[in-house]
C-alpha atoms as a PDB file:
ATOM      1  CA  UNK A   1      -8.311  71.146   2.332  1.00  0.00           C
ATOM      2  CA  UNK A   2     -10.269  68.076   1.150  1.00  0.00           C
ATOM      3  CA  UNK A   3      -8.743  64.466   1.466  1.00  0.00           C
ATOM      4  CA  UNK A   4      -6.174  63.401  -1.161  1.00  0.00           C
ATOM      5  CA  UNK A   5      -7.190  60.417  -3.974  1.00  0.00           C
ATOM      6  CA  UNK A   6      -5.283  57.622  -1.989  1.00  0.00           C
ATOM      7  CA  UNK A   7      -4.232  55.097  -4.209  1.00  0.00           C
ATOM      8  CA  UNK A   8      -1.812  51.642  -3.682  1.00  0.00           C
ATOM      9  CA  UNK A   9       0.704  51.002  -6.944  1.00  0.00           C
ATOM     10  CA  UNK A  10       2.949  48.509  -7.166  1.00  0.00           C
ATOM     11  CA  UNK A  11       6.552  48.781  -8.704  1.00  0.00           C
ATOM     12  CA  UNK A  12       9.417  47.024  -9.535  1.00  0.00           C
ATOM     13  CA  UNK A  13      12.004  49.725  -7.728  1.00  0.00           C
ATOM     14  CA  UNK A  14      11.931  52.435  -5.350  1.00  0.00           C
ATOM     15  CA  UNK A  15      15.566  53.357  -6.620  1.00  0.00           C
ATOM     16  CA  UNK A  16      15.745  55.582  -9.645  1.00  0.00           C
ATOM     17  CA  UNK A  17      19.563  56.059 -11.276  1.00  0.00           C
ATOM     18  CA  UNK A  18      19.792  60.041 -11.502  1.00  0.00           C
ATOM     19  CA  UNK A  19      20.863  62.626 -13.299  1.00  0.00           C
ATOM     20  CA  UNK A  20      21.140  64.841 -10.608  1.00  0.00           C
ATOM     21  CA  UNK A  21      24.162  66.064  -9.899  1.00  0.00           C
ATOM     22  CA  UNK A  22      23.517  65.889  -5.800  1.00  0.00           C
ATOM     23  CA  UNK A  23      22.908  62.146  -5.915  1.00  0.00           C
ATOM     24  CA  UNK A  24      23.554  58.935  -7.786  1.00  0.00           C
ATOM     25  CA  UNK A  25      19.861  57.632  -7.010  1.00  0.00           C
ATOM     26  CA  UNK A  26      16.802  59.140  -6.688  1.00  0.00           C
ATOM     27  CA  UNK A  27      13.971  58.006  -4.244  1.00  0.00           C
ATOM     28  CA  UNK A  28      10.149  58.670  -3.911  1.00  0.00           C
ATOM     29  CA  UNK A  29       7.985  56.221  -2.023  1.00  0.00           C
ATOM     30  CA  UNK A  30       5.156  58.641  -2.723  1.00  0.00           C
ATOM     31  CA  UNK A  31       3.876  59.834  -5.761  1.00  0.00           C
ATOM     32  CA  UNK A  32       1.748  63.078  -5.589  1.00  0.00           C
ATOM     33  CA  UNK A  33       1.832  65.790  -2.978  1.00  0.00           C
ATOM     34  CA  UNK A  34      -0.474  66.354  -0.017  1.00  0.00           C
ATOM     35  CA  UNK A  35       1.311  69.490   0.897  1.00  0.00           C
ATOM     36  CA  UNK A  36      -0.600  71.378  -1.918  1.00  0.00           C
ATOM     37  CA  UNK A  37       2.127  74.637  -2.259  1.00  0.00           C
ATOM     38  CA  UNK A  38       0.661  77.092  -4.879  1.00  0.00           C
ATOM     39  CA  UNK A  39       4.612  77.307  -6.030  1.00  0.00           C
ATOM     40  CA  UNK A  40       5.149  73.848  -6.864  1.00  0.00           C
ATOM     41  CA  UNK A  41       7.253  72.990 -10.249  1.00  0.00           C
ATOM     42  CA  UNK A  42       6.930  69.063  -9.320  1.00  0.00           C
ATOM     43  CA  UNK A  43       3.296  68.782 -11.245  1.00  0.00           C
ATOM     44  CA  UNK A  44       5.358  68.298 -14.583  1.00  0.00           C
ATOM     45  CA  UNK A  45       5.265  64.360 -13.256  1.00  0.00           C
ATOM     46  CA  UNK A  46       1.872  64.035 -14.428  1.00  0.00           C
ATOM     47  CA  UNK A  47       3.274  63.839 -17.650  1.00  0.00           C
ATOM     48  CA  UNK A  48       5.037  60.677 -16.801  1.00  0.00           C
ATOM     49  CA  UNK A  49       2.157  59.417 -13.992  1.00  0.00           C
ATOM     50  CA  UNK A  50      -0.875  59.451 -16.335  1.00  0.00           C
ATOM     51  CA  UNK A  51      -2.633  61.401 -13.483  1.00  0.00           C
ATOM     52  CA  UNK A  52      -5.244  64.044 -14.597  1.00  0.00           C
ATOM     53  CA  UNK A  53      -6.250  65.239 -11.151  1.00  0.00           C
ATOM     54  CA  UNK A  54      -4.695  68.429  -9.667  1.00  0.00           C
ATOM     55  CA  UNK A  55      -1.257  68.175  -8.710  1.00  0.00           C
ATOM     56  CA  UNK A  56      -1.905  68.404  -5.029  1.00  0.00           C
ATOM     57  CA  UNK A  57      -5.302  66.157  -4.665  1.00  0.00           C
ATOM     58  CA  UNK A  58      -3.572  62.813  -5.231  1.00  0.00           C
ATOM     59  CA  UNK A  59      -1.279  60.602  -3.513  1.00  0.00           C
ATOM     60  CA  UNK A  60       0.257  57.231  -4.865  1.00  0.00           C
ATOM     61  CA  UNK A  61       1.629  54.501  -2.103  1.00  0.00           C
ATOM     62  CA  UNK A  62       4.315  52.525  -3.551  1.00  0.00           C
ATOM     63  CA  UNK A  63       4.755  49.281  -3.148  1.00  0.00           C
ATOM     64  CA  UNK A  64       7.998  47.516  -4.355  1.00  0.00           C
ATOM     65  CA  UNK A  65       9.696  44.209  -3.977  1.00  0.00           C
ATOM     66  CA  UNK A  66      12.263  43.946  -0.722  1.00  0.00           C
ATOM     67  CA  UNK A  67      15.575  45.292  -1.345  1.00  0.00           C
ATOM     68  CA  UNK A  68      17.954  42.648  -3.046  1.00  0.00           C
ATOM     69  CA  UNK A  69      21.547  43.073  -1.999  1.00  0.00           C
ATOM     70  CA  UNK A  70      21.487  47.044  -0.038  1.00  0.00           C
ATOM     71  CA  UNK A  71      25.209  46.876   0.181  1.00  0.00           C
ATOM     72  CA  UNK A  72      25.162  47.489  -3.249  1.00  0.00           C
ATOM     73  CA  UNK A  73      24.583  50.846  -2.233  1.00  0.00           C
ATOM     74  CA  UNK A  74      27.311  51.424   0.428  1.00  0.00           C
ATOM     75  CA  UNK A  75      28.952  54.823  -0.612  1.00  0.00           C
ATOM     76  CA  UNK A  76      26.241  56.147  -2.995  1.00  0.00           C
ATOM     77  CA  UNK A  77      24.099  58.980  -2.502  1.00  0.00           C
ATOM     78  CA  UNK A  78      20.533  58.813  -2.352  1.00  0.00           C
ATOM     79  CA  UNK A  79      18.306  61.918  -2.631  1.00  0.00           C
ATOM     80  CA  UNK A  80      14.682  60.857  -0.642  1.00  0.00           C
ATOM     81  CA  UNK A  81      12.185  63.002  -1.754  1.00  0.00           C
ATOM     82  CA  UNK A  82      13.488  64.643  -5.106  1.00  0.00           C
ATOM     83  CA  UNK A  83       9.605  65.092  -6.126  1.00  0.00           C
ATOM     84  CA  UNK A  84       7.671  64.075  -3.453  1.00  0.00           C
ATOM     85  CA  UNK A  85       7.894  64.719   0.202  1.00  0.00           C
ATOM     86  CA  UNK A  86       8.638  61.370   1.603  1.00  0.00           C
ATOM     87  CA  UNK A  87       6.887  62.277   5.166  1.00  0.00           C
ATOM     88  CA  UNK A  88       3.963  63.877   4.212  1.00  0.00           C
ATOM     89  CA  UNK A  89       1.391  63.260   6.758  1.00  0.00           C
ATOM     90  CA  UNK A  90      -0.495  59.600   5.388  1.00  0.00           C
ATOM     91  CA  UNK A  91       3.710  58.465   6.076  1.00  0.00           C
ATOM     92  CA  UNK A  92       2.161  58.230   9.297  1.00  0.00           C
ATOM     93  CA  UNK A  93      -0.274  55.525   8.657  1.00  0.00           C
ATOM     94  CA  UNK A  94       1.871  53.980   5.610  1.00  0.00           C
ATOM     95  CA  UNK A  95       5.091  54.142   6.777  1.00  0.00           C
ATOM     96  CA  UNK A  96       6.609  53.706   3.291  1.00  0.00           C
ATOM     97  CA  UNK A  97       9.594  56.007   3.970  1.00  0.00           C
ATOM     98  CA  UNK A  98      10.684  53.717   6.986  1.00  0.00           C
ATOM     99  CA  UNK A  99       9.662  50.880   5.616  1.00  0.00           C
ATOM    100  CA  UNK A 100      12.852  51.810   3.015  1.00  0.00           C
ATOM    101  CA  UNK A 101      15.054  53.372   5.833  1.00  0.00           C
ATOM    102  CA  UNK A 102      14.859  49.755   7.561  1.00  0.00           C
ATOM    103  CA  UNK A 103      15.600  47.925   4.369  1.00  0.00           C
ATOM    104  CA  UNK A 104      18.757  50.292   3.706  1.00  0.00           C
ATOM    105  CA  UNK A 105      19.916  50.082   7.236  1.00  0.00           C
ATOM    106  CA  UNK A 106      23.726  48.696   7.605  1.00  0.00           C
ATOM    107  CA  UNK A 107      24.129  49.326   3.960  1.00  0.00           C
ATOM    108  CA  UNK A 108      26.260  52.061   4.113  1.00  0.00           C
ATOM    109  CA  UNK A 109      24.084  54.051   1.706  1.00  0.00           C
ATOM    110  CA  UNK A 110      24.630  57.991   2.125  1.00  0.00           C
ATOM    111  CA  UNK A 111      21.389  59.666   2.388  1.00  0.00           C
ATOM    112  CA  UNK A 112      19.794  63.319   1.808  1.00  0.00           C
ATOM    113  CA  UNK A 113      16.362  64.016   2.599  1.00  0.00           C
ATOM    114  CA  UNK A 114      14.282  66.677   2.281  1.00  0.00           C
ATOM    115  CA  UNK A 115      10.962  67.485   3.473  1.00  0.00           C
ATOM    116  CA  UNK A 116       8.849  70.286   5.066  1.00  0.00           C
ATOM    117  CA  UNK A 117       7.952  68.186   7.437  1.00  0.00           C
ATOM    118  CA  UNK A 118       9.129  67.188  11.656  1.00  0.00           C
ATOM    119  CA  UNK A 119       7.517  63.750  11.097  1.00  0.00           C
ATOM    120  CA  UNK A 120      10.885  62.653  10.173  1.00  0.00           C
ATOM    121  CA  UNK A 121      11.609  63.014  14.159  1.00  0.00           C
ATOM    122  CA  UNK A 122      10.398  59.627  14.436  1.00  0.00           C
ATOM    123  CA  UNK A 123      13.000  58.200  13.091  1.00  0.00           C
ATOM    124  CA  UNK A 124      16.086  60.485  13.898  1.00  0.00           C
ATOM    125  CA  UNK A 125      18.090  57.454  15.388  1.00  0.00           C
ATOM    126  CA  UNK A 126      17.066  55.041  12.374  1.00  0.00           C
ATOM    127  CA  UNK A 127      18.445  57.718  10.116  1.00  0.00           C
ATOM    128  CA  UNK A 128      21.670  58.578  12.472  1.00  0.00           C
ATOM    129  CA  UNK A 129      22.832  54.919  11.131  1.00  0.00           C
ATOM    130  CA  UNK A 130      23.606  56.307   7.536  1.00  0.00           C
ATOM    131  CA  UNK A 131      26.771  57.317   7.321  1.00  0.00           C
ATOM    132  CA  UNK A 132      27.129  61.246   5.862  1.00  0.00           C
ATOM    133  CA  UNK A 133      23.144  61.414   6.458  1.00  0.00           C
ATOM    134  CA  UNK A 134      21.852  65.526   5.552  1.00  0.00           C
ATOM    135  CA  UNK A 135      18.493  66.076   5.961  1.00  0.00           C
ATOM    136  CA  UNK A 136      17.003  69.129   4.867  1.00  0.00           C
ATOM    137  CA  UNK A 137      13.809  71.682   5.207  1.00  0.00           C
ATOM    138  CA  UNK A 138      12.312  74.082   3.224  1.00  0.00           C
ATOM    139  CA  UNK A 139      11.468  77.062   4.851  1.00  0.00           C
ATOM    140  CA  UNK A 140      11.224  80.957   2.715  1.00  0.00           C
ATOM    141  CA  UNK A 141       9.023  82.327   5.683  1.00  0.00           C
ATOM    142  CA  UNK A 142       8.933  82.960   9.142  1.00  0.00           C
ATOM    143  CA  UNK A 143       5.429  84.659   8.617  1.00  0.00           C
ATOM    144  CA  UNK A 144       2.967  82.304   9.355  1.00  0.00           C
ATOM    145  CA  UNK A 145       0.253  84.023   7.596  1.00  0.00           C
ATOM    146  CA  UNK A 146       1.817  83.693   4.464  1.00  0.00           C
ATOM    147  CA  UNK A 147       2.947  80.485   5.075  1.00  0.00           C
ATOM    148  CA  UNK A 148      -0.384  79.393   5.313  1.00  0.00           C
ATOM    149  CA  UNK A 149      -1.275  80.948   2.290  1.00  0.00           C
ATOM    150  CA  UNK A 150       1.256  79.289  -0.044  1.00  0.00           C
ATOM    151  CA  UNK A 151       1.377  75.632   2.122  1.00  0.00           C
ATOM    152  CA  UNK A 152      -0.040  72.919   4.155  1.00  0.00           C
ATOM    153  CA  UNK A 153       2.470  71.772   5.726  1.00  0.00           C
ATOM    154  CA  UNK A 154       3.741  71.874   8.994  1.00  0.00           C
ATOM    155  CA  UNK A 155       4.500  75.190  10.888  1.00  0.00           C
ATOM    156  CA  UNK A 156       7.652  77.089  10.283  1.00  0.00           C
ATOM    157  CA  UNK A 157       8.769  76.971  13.792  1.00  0.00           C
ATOM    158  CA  UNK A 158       8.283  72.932  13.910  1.00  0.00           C
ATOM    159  CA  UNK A 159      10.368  72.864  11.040  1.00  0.00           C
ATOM    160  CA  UNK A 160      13.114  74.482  12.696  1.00  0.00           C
ATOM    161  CA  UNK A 161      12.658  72.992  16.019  1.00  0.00           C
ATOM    162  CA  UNK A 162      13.296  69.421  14.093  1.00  0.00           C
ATOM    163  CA  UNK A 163      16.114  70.860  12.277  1.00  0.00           C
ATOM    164  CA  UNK A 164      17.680  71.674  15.796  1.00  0.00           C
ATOM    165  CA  UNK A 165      16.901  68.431  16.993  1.00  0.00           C
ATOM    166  CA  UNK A 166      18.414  66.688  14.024  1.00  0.00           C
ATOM    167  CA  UNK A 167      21.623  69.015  14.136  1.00  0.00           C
ATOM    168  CA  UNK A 168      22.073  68.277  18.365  1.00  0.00           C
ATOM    169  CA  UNK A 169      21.913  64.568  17.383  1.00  0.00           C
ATOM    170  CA  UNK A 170      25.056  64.858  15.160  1.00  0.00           C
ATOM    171  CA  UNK A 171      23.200  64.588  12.057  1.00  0.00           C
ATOM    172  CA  UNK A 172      24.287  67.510   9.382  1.00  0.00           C
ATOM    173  CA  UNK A 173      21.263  69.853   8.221  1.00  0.00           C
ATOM    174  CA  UNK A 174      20.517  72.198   5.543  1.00  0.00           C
ATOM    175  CA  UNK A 175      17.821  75.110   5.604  1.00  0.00           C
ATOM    176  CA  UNK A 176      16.767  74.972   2.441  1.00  0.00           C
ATOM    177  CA  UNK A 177      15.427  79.164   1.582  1.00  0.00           C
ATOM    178  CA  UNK A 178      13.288  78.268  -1.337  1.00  0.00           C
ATOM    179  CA  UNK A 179      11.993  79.665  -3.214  1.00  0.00           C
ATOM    180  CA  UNK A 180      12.170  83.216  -2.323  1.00  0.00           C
ATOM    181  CA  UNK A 181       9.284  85.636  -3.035  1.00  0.00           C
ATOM    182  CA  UNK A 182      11.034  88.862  -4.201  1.00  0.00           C
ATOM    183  CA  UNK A 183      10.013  91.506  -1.969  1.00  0.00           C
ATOM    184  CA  UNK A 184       8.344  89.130   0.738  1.00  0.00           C
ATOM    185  CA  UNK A 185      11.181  86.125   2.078  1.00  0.00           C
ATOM    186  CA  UNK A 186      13.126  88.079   4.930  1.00  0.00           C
ATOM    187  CA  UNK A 187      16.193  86.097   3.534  1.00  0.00           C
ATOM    188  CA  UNK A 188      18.456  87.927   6.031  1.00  0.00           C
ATOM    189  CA  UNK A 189      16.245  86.991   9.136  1.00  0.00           C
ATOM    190  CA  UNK A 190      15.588  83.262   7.901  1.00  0.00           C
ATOM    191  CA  UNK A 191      19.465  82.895   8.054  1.00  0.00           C
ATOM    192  CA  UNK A 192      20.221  84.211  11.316  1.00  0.00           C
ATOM    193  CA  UNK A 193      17.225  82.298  12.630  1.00  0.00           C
ATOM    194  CA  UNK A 194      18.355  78.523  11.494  1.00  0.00           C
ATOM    195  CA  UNK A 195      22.203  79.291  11.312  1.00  0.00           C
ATOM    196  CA  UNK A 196      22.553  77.664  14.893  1.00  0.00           C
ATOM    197  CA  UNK A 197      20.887  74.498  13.894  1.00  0.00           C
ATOM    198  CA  UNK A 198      22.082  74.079  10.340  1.00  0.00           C
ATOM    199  CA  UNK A 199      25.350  72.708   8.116  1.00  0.00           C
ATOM    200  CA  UNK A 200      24.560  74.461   5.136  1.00  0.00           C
ATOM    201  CA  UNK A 201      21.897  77.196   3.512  1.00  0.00           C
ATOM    202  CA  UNK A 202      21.161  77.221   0.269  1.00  0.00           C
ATOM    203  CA  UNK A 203      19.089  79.496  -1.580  1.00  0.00           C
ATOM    204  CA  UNK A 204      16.787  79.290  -4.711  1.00  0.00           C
ATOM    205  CA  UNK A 205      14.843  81.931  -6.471  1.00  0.00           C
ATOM    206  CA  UNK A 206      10.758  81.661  -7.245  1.00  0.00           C
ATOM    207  CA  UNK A 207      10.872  80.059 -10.585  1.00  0.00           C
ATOM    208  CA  UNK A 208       7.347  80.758 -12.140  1.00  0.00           C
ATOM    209  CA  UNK A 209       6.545  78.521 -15.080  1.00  0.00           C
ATOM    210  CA  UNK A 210       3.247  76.415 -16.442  1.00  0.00           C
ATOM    211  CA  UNK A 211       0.408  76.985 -14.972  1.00  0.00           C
ATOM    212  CA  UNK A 212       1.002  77.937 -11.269  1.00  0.00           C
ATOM    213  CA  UNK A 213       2.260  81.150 -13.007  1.00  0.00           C
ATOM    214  CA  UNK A 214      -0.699  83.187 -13.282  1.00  0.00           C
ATOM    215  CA  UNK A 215      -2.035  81.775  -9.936  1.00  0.00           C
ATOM    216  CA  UNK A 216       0.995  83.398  -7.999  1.00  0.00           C
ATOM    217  CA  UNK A 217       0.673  86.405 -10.116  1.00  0.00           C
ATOM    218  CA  UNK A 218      -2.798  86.914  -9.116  1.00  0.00           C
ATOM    219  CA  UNK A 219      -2.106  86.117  -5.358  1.00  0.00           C
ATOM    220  CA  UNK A 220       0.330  89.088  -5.301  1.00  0.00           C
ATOM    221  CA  UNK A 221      -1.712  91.101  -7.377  1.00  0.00           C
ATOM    222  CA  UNK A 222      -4.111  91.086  -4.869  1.00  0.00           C
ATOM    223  CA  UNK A 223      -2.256  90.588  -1.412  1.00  0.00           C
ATOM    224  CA  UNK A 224       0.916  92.342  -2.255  1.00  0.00           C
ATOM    225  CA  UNK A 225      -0.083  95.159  -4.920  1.00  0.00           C
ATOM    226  CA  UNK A 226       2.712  97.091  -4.448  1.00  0.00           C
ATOM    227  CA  UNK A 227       4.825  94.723  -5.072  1.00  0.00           C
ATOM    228  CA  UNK A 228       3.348  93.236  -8.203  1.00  0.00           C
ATOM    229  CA  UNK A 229       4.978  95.810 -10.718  1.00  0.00           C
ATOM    230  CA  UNK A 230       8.469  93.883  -9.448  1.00  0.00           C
ATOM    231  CA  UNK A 231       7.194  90.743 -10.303  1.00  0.00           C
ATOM    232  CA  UNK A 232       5.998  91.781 -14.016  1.00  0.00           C
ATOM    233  CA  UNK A 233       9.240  93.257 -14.559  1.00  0.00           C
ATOM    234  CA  UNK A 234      11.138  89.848 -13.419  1.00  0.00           C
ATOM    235  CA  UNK A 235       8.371  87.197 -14.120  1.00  0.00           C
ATOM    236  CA  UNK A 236       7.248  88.962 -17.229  1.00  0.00           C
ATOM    237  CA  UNK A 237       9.856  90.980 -18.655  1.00  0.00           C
ATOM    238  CA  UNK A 238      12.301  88.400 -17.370  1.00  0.00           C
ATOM    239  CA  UNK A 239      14.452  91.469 -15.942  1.00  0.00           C
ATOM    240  CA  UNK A 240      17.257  89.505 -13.206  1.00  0.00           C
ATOM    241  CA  UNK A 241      18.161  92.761 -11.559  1.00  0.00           C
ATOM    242  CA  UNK A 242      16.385  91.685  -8.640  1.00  0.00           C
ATOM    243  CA  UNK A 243      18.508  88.959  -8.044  1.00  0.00           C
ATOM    244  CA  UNK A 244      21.541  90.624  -8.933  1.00  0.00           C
ATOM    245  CA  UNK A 245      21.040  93.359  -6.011  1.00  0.00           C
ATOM    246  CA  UNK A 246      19.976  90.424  -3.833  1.00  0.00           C
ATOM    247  CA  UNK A 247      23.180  88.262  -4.265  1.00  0.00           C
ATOM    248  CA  UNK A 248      25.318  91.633  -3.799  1.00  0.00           C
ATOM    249  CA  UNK A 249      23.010  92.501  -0.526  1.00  0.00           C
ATOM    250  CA  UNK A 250      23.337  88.888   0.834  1.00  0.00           C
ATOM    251  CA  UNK A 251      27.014  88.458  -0.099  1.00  0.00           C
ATOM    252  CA  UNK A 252      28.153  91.911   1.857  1.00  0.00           C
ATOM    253  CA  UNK A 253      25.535  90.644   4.858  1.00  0.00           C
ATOM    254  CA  UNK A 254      27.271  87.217   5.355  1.00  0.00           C
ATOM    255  CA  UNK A 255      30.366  88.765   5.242  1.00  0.00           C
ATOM    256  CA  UNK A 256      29.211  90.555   7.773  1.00  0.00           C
ATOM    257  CA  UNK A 257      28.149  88.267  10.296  1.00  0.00           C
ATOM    258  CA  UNK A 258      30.894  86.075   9.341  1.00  0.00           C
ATOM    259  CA  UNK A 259      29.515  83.354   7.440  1.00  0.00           C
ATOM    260  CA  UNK A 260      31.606  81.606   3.865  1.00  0.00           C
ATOM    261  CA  UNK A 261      29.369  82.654   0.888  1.00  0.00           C
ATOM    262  CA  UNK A 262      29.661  80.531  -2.391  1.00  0.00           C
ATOM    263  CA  UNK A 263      27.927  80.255  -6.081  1.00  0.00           C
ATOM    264  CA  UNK A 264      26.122  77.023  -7.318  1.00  0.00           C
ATOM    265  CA  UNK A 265      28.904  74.863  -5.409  1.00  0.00           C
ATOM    266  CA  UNK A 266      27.887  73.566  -2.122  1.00  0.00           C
ATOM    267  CA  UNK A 267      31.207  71.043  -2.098  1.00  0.00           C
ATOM    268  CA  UNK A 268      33.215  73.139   0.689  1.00  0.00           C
ATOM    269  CA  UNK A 269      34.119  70.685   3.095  1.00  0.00           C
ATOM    270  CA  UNK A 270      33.976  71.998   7.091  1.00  0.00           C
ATOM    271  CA  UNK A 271      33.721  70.286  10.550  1.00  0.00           C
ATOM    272  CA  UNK A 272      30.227  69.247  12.039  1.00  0.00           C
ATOM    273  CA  UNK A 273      30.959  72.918  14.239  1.00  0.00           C
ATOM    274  CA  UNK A 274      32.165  75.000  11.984  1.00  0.00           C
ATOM    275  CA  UNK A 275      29.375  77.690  11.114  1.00  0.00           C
ATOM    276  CA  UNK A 276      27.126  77.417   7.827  1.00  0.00           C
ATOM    277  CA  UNK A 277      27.920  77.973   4.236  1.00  0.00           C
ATOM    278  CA  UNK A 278      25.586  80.171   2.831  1.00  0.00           C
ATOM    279  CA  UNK A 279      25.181  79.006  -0.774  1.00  0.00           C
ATOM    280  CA  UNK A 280      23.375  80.928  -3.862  1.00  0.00           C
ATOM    281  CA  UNK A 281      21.251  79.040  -6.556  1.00  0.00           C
ATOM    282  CA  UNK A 282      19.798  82.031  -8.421  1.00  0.00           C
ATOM    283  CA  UNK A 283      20.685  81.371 -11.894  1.00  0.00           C
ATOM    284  CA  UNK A 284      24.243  82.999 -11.098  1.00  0.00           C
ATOM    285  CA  UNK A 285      25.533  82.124 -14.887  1.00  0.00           C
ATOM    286  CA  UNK A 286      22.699  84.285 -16.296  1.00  0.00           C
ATOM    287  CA  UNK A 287      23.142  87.025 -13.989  1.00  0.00           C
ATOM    288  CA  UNK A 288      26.723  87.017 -14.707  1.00  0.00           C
ATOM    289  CA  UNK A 289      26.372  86.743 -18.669  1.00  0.00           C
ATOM    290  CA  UNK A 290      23.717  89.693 -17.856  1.00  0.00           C
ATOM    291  CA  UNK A 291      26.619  91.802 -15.822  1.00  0.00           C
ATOM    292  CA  UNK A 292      29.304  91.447 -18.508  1.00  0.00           C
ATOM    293  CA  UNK A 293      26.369  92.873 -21.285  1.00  0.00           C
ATOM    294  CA  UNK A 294      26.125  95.713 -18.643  1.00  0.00           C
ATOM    295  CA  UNK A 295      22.080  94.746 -18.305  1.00  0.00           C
ATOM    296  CA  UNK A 296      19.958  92.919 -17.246  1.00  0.00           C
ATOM    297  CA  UNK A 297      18.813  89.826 -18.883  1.00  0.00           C
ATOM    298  CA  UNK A 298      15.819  89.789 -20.843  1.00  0.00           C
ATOM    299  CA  UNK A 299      15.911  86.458 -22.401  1.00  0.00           C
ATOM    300  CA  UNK A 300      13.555  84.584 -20.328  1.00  0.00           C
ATOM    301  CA  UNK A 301      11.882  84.330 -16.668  1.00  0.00           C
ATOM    302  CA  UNK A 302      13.517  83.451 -13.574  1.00  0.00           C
END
């Protein structure tokens, strides 16, 4: 991969109000991605950046005035890394993402994070501070082959060896399945792989949209061939039957093995012990107007 366009801005906040509804304030001290994932939605920011590179080749270093008042933010939840990775691997030499963590400290801010990263190891007791801290990793692979194909990022075993290290320290963790590639994420073996090390799972489908669309459908056109009638059928004939039979096949496998399984609500409170919640983000209103028509959903694309 050649080197990202590095490039110093200054501005007035690193704290965004949000309309998510996982956090009250958003936070990015990078702008850009170095990570370079052929499945990335995030390059719709260049609309608001004024960036006409590839999403992927460029990386912004913000710079913004010291924190006035952080207990401001005692109680509130801040997602780190809503667009942006916030420890890519130039967080090494910028330190942007600590720089914050240090400003926030005693504030009683509640953080999430999420990254595909195990840079964030160096600072696992800076972040055991926050109150209700959740950090989280995206993994939809343990095959390193096609890991490598989609990503830059770190290995997937790194990912979960700093996900155990972050759960033994007390701190609660989420493996993040997303997306998943119809046909190619092992969902069942991803789960029973973190579920030791992890608070919650969540799971997203492969949302292909804009122009990383044809790019994936050409990748599995020519890796997975066999496969690539599925995807027309769900990423061109916006058919969600896939995803139906996979939220029946993972609902009667968590049962199974004894894990809670819940739709679009990840709000169930349990005990740092208790074992994960396996929680299902694939468009279940859809796929539920979809059931009651007694079809599938043709509408649009997953």
């Amino acid at each position: 991969m050649t080197e990202p366009i590095l490039k110093t801005v200054e501005v007035r906040s690193i704290l965004s109000k949000s309309n998510l509804p996982v956090c009250e304030y958003s936070v990015n001290p990078y702008t850009g991605c170095t990570h370079g994932c052929k499945y990335c939605y995030a390059s719709f920011m260049k609309r608001f950046t004024g960036h006409t590179e590839d999403w992927g080749t460029f990386l912004d270093v913000k710079i913004w005035p010291e924190i006035k008042n952080p207990g401001k933010y005692a109680g509130k939840e801040l997602f780190i890394g809503s667009v942006t990775d916030p420890y890519l691997p130039q967080e090494e030499t910028f330190q942007r993402t600590r720089s914050l963590l240090m400003q926030l400290k005693g504030s009683g801010a509640k953080l999430s994070i999420a990254t595909k990263s195990d840079l964030i190891l160096r600072d696992l007791d800076l972040i055991k501070t926050f109150p209700d801290a959740r950090v989280s990793w995206s993994i939809n692979t343990l095959d390193e082959t096609f890991r490598q194909d989609m990503d830059a990022a770190v290995s997937i075993e790194r990912r979960l060896s700093a996900m155990e290290a972050f759960h033994q320290a007390g701190i609660r963790t989420t493996c993040f399945i997303s997306p998943i590639f119809p046909g190619i994420t092992d969902v069942e073996a991803i789960i029973q792989r973190a579920r030791e090390h992890c608070n919650l799972i969540w799971l997203e489908n492969l949302n292909l949209r804009g122009s990383y669309k044809p790019a994936i459908m050409n990748y599995i056109k020519e890796k997975y061939p066999r496969l690539f009638p599925l995807y027309q059928e769900i990423y061109t004939k916006g058919n969600r039957s896939y995803w139906e039979m996979l939220d029946a096949k993972l609902k009667a496998f968590t049962s199974g093995i004894g894990l809670d399984y819940a739709v679009n609500d990840d709000s169930m409170n349990r005990p740092f012990d208790a074992p994960p919640v396996v929680v299902n983000y694939f468009y279940h209103e859809q796929i539920k107007k979809s059931a009651g028509k007694g079809g599938a959903c043709h509408a649009g694309t997953a």
